[in-house]
N, C-alpha and C. Protein backbone atom coordinates (compact mmCIF):
# COMPACT_ATOMS: atom_id res chain seq x y z
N UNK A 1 13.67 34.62 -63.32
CA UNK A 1 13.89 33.70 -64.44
C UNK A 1 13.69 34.46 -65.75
N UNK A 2 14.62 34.30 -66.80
CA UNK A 2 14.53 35.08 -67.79
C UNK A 2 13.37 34.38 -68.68
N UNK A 3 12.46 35.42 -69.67
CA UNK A 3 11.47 34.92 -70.72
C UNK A 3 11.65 33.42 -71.28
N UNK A 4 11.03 32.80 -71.36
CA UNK A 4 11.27 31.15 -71.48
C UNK A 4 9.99 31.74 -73.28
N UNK A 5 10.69 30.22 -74.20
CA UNK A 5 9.79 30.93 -75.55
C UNK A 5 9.99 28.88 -75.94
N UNK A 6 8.53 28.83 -76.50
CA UNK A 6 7.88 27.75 -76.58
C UNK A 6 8.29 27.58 -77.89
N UNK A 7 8.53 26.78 -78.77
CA UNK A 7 8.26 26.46 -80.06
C UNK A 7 8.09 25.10 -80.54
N UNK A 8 8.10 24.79 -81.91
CA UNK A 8 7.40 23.77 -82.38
C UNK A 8 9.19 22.81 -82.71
N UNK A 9 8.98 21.93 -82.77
CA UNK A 9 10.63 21.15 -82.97
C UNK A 9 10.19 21.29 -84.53
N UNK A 10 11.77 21.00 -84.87
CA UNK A 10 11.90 20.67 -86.50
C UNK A 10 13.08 19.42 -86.98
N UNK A 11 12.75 18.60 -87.87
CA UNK A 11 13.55 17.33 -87.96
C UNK A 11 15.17 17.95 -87.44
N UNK A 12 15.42 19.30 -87.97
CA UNK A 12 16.93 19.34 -87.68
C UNK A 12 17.06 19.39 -86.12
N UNK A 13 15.78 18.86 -85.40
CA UNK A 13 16.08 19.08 -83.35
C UNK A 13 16.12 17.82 -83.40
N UNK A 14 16.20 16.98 -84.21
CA UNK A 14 16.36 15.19 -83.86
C UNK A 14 16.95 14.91 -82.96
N UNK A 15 18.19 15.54 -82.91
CA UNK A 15 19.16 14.58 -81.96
C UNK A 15 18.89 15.20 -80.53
N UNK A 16 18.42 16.22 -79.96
CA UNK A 16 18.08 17.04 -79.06
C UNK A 16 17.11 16.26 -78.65
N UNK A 17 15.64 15.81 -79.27
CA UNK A 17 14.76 15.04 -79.15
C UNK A 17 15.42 13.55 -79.00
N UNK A 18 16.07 12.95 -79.53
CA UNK A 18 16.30 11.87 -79.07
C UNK A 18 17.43 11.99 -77.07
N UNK A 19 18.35 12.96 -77.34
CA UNK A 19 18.90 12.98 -75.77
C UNK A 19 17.27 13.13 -74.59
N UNK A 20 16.44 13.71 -75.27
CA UNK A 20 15.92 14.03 -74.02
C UNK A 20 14.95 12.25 -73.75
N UNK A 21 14.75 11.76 -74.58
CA UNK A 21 14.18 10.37 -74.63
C UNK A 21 15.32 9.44 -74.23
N UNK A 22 16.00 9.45 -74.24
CA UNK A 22 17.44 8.74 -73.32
C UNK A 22 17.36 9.24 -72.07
N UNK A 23 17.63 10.81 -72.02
CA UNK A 23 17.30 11.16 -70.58
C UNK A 23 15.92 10.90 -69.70
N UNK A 24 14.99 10.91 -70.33
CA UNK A 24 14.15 10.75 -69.65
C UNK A 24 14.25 9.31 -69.13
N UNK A 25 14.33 8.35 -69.76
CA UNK A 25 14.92 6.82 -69.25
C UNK A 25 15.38 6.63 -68.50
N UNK A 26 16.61 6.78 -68.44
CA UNK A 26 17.68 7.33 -67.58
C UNK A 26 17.11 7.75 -65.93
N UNK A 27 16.45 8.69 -65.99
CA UNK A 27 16.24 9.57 -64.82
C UNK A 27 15.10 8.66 -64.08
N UNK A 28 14.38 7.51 -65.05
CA UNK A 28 13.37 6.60 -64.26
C UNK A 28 14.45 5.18 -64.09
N UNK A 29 15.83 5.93 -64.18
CA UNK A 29 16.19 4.32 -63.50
C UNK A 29 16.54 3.50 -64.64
N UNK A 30 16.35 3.79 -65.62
CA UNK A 30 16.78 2.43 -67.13
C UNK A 30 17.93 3.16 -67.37
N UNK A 31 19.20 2.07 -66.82
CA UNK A 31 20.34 2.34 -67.21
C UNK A 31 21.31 1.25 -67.85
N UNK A 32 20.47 0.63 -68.67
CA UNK A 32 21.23 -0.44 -69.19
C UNK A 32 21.86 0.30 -70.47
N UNK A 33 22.75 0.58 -70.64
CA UNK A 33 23.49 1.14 -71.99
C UNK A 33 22.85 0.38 -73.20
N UNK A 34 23.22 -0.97 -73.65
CA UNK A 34 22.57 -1.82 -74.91
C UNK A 34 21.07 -1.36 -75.09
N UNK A 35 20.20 -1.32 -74.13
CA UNK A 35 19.09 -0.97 -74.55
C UNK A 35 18.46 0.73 -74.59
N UNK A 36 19.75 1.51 -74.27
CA UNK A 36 19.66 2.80 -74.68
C UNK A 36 19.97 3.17 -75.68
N UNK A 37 21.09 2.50 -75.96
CA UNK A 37 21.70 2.81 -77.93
C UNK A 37 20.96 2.37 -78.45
N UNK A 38 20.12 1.10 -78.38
CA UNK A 38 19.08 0.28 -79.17
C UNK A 38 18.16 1.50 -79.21
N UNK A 39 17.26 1.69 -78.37
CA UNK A 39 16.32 2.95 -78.51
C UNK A 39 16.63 4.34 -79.18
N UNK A 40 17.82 4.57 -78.71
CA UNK A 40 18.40 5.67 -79.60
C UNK A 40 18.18 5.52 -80.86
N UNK A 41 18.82 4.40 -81.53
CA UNK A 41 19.23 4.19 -82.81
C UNK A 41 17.51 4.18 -83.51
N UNK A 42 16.65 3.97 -82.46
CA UNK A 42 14.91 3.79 -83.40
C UNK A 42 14.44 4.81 -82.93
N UNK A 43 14.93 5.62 -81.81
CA UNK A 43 14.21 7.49 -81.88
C UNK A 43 14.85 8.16 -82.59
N UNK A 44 16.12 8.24 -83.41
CA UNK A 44 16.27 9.07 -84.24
C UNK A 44 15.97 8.43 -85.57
N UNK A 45 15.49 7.61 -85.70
CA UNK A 45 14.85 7.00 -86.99
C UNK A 45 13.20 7.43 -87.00
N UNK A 46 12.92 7.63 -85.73
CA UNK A 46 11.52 7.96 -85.93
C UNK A 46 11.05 9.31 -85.79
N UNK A 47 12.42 10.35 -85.01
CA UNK A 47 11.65 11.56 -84.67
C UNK A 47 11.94 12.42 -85.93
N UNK A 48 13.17 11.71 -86.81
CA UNK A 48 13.69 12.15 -88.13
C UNK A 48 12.56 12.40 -89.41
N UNK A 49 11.89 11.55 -89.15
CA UNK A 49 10.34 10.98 -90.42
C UNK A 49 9.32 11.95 -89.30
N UNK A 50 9.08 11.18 -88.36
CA UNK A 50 7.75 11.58 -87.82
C UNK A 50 7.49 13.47 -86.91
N UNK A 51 8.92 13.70 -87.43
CA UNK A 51 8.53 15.55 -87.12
C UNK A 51 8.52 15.75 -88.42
N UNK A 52 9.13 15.69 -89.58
CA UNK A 52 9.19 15.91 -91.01
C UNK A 52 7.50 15.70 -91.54
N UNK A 53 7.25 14.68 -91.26
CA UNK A 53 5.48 14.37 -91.85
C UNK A 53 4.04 14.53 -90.51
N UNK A 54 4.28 15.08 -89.57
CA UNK A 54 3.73 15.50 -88.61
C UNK A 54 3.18 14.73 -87.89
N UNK A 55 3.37 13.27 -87.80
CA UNK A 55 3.22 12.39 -86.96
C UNK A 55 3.39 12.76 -85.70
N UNK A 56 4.22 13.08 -85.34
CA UNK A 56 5.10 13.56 -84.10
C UNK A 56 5.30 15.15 -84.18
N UNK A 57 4.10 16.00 -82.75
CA UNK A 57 4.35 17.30 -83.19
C UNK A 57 5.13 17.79 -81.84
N UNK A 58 6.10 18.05 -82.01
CA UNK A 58 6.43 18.43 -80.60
C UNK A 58 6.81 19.80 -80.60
N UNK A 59 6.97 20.37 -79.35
CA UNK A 59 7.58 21.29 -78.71
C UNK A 59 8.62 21.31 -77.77
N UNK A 60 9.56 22.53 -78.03
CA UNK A 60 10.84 22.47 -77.39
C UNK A 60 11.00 24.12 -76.39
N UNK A 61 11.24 23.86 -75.33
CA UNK A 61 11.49 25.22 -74.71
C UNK A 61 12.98 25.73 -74.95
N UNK A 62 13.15 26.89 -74.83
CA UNK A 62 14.48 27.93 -75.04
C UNK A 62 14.02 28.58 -73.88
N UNK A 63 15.39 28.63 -72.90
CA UNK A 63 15.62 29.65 -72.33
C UNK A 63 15.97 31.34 -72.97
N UNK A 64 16.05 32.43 -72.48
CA UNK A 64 16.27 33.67 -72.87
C UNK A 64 17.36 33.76 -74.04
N UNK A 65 18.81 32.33 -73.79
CA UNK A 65 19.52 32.49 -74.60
C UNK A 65 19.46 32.02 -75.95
N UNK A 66 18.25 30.79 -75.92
CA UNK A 66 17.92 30.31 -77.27
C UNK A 66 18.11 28.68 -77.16
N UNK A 67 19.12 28.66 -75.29
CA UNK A 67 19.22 27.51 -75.08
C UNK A 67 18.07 26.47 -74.79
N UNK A 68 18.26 25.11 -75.48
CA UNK A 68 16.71 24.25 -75.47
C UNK A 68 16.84 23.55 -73.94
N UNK A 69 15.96 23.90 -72.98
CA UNK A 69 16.22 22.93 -71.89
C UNK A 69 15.04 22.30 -71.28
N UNK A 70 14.16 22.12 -72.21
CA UNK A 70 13.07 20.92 -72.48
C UNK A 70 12.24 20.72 -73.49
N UNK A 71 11.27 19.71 -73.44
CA UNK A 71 10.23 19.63 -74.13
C UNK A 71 9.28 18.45 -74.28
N UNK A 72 8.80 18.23 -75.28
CA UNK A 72 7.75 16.78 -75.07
C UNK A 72 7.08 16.82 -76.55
N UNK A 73 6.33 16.33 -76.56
CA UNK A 73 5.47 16.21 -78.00
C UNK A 73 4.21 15.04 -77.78
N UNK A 74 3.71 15.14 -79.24
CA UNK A 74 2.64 14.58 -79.55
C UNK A 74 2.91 13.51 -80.43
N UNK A 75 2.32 12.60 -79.99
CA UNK A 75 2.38 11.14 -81.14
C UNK A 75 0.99 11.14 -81.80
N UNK A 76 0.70 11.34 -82.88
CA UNK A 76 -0.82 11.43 -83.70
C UNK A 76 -0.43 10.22 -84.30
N UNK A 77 -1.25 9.15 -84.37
CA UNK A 77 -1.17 7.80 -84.91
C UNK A 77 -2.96 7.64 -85.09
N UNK A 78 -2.95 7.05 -86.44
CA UNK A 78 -4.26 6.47 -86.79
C UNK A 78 -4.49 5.43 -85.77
N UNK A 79 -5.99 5.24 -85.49
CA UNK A 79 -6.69 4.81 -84.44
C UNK A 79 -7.92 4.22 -84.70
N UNK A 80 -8.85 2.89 -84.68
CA UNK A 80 -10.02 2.63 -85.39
C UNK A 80 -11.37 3.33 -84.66
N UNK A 81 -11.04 4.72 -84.56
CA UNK A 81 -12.27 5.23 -83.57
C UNK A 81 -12.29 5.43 -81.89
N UNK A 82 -12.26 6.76 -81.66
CA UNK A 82 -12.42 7.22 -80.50
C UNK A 82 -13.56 7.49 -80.04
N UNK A 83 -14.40 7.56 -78.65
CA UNK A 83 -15.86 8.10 -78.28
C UNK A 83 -15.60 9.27 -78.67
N UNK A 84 -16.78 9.93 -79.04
CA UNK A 84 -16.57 11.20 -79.25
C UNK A 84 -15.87 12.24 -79.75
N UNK A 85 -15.15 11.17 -80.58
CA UNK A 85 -14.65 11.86 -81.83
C UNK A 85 -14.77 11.68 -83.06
N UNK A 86 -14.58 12.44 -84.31
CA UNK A 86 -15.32 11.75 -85.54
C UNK A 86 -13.41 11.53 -85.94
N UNK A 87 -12.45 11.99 -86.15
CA UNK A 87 -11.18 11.32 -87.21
C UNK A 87 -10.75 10.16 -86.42
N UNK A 88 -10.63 9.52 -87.30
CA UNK A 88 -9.50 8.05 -86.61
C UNK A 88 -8.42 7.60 -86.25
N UNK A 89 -7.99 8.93 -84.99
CA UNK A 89 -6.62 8.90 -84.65
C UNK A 89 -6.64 9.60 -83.37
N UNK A 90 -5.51 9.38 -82.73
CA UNK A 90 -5.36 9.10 -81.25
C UNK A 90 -4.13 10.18 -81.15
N UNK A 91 -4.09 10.83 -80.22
CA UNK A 91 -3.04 11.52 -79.36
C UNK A 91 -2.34 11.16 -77.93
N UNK A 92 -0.70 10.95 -78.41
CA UNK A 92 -0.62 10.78 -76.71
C UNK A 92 1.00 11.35 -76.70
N UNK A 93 0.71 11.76 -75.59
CA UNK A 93 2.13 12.98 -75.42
C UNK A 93 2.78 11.63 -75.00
N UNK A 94 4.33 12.00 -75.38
CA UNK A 94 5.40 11.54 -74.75
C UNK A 94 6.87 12.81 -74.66
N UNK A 95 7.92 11.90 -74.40
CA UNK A 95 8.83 12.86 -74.52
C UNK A 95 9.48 13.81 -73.56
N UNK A 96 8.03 13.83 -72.58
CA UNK A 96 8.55 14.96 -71.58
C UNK A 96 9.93 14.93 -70.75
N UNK A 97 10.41 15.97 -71.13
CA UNK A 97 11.84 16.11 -70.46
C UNK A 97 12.13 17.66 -70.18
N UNK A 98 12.47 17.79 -68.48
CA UNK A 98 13.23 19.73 -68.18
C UNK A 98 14.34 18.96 -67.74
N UNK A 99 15.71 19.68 -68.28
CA UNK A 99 16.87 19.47 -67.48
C UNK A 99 16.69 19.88 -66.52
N UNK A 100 17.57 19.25 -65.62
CA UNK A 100 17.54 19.14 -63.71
C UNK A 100 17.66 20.06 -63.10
N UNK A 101 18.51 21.01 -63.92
CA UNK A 101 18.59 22.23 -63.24
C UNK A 101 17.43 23.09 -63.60
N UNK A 102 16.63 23.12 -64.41
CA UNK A 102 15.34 24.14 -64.43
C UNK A 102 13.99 23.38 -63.92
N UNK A 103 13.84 22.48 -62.96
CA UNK A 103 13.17 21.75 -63.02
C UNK A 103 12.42 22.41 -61.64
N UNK A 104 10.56 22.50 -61.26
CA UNK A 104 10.37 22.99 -60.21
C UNK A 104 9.84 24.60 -60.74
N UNK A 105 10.02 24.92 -61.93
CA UNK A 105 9.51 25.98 -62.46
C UNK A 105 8.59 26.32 -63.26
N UNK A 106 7.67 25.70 -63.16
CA UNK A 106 6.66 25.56 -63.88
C UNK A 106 7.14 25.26 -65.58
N UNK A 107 7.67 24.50 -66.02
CA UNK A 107 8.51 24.38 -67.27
C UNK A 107 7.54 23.54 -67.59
N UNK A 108 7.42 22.34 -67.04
CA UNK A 108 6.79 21.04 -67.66
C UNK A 108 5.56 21.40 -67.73
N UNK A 109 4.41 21.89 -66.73
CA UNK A 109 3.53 22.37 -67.06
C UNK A 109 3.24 23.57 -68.10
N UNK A 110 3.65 24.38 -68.40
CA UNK A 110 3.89 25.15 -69.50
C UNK A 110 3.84 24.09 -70.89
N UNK A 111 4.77 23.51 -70.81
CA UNK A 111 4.59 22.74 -72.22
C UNK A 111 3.10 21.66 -71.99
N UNK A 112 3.17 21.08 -71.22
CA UNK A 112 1.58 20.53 -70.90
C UNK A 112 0.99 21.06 -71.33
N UNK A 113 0.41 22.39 -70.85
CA UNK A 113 -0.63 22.99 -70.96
C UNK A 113 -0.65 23.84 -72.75
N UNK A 114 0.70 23.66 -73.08
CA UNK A 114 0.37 23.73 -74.91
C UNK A 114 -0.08 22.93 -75.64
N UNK A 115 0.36 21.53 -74.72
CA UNK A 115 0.41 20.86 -75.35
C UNK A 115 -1.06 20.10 -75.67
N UNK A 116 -1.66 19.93 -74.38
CA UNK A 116 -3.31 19.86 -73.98
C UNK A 116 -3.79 21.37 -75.13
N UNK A 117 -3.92 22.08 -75.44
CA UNK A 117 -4.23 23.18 -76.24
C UNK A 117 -4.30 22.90 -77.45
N UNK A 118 -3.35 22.43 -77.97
CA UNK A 118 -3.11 21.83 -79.42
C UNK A 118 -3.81 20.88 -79.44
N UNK A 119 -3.90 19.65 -78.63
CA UNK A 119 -5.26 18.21 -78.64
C UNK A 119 -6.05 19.53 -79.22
N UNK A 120 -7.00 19.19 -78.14
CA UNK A 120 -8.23 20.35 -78.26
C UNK A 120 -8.15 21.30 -79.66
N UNK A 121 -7.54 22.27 -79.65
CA UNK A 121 -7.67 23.19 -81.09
C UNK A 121 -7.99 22.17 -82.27
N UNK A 122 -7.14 20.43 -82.27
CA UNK A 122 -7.15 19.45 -83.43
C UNK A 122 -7.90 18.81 -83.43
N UNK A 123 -9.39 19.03 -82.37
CA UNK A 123 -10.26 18.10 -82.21
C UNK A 123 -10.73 16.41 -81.65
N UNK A 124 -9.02 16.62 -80.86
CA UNK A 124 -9.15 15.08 -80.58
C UNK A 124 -9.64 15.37 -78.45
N UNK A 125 -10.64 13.80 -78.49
CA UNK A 125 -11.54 13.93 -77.90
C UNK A 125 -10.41 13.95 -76.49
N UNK A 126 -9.78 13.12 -76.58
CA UNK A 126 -8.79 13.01 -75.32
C UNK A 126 -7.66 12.59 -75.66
N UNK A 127 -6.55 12.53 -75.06
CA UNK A 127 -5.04 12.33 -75.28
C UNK A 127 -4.72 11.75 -73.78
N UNK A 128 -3.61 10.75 -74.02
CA UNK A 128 -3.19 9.68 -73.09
C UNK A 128 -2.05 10.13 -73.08
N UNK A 129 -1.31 9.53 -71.85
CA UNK A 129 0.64 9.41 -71.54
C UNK A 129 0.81 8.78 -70.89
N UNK A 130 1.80 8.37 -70.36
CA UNK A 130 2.73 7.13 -69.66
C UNK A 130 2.90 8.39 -68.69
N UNK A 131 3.08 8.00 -67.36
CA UNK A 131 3.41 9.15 -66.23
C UNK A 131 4.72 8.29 -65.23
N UNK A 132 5.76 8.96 -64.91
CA UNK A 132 6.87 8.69 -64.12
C UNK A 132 6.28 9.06 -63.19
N UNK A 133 7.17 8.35 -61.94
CA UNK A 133 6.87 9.07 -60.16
C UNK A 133 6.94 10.37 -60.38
N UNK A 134 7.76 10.82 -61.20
CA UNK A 134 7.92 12.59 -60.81
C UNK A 134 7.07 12.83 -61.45
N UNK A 135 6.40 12.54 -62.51
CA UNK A 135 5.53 13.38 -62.91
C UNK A 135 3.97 13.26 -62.97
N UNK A 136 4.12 12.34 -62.01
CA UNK A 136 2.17 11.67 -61.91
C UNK A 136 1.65 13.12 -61.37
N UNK A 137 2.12 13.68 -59.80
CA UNK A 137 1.47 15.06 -59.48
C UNK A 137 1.55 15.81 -60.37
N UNK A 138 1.90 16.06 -61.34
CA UNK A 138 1.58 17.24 -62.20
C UNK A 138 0.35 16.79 -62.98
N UNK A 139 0.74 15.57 -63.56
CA UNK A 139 -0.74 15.41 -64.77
C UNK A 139 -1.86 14.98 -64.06
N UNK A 140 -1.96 14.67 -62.80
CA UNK A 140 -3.35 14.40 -61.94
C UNK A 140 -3.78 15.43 -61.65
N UNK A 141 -2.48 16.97 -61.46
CA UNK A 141 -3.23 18.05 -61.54
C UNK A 141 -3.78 18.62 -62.75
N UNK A 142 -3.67 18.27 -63.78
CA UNK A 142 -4.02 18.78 -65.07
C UNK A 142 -5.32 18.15 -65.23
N UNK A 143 -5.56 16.74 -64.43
CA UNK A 143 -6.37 16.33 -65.25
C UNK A 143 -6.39 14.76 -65.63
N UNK A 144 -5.29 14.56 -65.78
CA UNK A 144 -4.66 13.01 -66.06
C UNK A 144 -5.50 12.20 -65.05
N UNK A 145 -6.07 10.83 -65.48
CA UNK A 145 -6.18 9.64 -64.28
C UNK A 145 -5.88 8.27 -65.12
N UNK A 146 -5.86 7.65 -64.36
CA UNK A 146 -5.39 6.01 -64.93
C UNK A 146 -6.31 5.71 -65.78
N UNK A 147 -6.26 4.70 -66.90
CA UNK A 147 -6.94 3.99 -67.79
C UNK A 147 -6.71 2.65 -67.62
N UNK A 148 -7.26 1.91 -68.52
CA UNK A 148 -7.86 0.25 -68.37
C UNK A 148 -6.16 -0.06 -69.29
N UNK A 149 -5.79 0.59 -69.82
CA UNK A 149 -4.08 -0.08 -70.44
C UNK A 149 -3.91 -1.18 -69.96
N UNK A 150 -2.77 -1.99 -70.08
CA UNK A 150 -2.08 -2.99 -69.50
C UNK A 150 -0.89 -3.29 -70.73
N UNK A 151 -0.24 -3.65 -70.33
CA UNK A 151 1.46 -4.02 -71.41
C UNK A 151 2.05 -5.77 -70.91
N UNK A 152 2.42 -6.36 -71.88
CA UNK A 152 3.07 -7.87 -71.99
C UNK A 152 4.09 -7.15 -72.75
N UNK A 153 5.64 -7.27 -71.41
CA UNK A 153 6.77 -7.43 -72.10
C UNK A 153 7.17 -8.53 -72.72
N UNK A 154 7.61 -8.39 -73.86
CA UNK A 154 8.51 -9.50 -74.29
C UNK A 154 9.24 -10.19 -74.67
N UNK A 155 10.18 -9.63 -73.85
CA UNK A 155 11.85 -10.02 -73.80
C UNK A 155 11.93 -9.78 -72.38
C-alpha cells in the first residue's frame, strides 16, 4: 500500500465532507433520496462555517496520489460542564467514512487514533460517537463503550 498522509480538512473540502456524510448514510441503509438532499443541503451549510471557525475539526486521508479516500472529524460544541474537565465543551467525532475499496486497512483506525490524540492534546476529558454495525469492533477496540444517550425521533 502506498504512504497514506493525514491532514486537517479546509472549508474548500466541503463538498468532499459532505459526500462522505451521504455516504456514510447510505452504506447504513438510509436510502431515502428526499432526506439525503435535505441533509446534504444542512452539511454543506454547516461543514462550510464550522471548518472555517473550528467548530468542526476534521481530517481527511490522501492516498500516495493526493487522492482523498477518507476521513471523519470532530464536532467541538459548547457544553454546561464535563466531569473532569475544566472548559465547557464537548467532543464527538462523526463523519467517519473509507471508500469501499480501501476499507480493512487500517485507514479508519489511523484517523481514530488522530483523532483520539487531538481530544487529549485539547484537554477534553472524553469524546463520544454514534457507532454503525461496521464500525462498533473497531471503537470497542479503541476503547469506545455505550453511554446512558437515548434519542425521540420526530417525524
Amino acid at each position: 500500500m502506498a504512504p497514506l498522509k493525514i491532514r486537517n480538512a479546509e472549508p474548500s473540502d466541503t463538498s468532499t465532507l459532505v459526500r462522505h456524510r451521504r455516504m456514510m448514510w447510505w452504506d447504513m441503509g438510509r436510502r431515502d433520496e428526499e432526506a439525503l438532499r435535505l441533509m446534504e443541503a444542512g452539511a454543506s451549510e454547516y461543514f462550510s462555517a464550522a471548518v472555517a471557525d473550528g467548530t468542526y475539526v476534521g481530517f481527511l486521508v490522501e492516498d500516495g496520489s493526493g487522492t482523498v479516500i477518507g476521513g471523519g472529524g470532530i464536532v467541538v460544541s459548547p457544553w454546561p460542564g464535563i466531569l473532569g474537565q475544566r472548559q465547557p465543551r464537548r467532543a464527538m467525532i462523526l463523519n467517519m467514512y473509507v471508500e469501499r475499496e480501501h476499507r480493512r486497512q487500517g485507514i479508519a483506525r489511523a484517523l481514530m487514533e488522530r483523532m483520539i490524540a487531538w481530544c487529549k492534546e485539547n484537554g477534553f476529558a472524553s469524546v463520544g460517537l454514534h457507532a454503525s454495525e461496521e464500525g462498533r469492533p473497531l471503537y470497542e477496540k479503541l476503547g469506545f463503550g455505550p453511554t446512558e444517550e437515548m434519542r425521540l425521533d420526530l417525524k
